[in-house]
C-alpha atoms as a PDB file:
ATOM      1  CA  UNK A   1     101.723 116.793 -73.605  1.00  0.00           C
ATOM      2  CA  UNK A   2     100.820 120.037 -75.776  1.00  0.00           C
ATOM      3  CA  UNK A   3      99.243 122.670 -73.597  1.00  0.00           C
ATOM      4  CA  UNK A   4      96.171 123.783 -75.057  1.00  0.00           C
ATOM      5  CA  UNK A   5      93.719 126.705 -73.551  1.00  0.00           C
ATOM      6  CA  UNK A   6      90.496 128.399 -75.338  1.00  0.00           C
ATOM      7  CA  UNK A   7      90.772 131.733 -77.032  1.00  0.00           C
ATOM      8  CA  UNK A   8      89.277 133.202 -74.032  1.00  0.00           C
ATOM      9  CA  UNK A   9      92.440 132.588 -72.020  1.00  0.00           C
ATOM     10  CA  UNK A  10      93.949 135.087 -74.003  1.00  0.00           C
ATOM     11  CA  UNK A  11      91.933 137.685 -72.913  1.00  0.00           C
ATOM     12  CA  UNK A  12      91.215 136.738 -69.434  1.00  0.00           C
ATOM     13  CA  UNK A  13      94.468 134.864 -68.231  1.00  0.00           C
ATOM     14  CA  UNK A  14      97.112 136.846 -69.951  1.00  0.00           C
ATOM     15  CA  UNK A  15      99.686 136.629 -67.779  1.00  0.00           C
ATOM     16  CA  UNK A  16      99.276 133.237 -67.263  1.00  0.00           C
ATOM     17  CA  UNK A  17      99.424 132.163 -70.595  1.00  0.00           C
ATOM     18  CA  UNK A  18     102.483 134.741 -71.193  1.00  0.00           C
ATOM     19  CA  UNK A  19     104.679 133.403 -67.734  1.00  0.00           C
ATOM     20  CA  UNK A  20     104.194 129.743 -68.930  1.00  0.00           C
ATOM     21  CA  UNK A  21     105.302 130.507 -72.672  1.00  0.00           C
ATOM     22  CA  UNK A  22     108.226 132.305 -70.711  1.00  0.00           C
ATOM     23  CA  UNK A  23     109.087 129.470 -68.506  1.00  0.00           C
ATOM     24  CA  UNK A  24     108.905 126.745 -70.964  1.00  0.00           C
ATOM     25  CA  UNK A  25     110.107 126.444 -74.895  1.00  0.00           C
ATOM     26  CA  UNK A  26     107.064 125.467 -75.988  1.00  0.00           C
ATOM     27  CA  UNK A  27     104.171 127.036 -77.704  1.00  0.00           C
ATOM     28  CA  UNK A  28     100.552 127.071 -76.246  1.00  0.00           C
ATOM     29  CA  UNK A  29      98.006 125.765 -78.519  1.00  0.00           C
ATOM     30  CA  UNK A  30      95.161 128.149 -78.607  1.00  0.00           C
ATOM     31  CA  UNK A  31      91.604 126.785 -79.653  1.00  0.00           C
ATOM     32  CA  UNK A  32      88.568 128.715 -81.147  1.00  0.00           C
ATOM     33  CA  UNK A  33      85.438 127.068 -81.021  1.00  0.00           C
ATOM     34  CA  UNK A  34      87.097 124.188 -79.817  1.00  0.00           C
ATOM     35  CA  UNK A  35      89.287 123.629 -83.082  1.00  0.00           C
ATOM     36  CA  UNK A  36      92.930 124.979 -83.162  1.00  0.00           C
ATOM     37  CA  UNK A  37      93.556 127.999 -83.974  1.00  0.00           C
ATOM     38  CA  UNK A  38      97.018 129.617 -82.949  1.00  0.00           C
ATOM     39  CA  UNK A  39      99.889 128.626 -81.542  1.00  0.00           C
ATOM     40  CA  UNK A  40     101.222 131.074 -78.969  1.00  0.00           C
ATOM     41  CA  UNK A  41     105.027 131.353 -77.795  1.00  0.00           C
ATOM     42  CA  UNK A  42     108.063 133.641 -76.434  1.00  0.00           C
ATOM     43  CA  UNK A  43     109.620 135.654 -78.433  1.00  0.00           C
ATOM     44  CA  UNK A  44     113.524 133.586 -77.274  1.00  0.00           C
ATOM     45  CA  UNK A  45     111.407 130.534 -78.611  1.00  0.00           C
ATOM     46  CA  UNK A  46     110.692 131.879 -82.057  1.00  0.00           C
ATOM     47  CA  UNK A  47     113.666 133.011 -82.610  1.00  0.00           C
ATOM     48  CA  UNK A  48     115.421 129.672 -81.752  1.00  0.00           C
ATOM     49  CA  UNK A  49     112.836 127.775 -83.951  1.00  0.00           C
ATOM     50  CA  UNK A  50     113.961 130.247 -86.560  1.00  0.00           C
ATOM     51  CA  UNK A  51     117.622 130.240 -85.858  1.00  0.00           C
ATOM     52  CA  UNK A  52     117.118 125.928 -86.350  1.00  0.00           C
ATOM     53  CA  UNK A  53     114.942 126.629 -89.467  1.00  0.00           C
ATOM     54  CA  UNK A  54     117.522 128.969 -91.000  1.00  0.00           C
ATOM     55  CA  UNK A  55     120.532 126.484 -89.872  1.00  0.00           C
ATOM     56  CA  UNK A  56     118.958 123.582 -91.687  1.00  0.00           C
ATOM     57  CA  UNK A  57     118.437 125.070 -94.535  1.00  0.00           C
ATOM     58  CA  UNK A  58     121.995 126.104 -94.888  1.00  0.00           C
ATOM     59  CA  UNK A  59     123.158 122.808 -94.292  1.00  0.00           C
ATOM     60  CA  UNK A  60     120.639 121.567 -96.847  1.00  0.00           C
ATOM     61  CA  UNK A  61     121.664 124.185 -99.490  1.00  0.00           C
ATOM     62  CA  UNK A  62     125.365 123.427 -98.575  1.00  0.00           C
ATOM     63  CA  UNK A  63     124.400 119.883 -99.129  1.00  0.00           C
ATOM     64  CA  UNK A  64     123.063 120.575-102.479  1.00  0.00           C
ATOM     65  CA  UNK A  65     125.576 122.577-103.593  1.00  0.00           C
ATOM     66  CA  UNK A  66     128.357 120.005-102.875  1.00  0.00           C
ATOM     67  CA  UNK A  67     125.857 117.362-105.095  1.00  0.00           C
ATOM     68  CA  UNK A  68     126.613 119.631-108.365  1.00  0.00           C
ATOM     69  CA  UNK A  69     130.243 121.930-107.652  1.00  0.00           C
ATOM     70  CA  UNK A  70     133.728 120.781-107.253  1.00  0.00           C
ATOM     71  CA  UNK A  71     134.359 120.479-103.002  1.00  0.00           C
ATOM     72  CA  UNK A  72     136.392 123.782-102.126  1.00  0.00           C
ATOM     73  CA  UNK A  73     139.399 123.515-100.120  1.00  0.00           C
ATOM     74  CA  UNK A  74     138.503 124.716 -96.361  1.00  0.00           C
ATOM     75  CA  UNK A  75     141.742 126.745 -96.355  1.00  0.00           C
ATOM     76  CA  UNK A  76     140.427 128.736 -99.640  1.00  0.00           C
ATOM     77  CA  UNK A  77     137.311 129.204 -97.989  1.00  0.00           C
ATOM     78  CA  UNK A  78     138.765 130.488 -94.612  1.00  0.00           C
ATOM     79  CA  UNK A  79     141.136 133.128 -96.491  1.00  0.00           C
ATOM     80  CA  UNK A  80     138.120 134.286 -98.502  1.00  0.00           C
ATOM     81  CA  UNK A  81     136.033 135.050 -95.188  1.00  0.00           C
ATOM     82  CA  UNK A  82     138.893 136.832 -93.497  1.00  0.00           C
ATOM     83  CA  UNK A  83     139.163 138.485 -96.791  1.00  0.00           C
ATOM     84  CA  UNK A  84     135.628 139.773 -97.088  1.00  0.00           C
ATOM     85  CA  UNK A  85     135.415 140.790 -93.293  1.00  0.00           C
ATOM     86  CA  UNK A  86     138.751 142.179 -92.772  1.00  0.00           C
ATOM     87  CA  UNK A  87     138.099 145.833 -92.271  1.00  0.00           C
END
């Protein structure tokens, strides 16, 4: 169940609203006029949810790019990396 609080929350109950976000990894829904309006969450959240977003999208350009190239040999792609990072 999403939790949802008014805009005034924000404002008033702060530290509330800041502790839950911080205790859970999920995003309070915030409402304004009684319609949604933001969606307020940790900072360790967002950057999870980004961290997934970014990971997907890898995996669907890696999926993509094996449609249309030749597969590469892992062991090619291994001594390329230690290659490029070796310092």
């Amino acid at each position: 169940m999403p939790t949802i609080r008014p805009s005034a929350d924000l404002r008033n109950k702060y530290n509330e609203i800041s502790n839950f976000c911080h205790d859970h990894t999920e995003p309070v829904f915030i409402t304004k006029n009684g319609q949604g309006d933001l969606a307020v969450m940790s900072i360790e959240t967002y950057e999870a949810l980004i961290g997934k977003a970014d990971l997907y999208q890898k995996i669907e350009d890696g999926i993509q790019d094996r449609e249309i190239n030749e597969p590469i040999i892992m062991d090619k792609v291994f001594k390329e990396l230690r290659q490029k990072h070796a310092l």
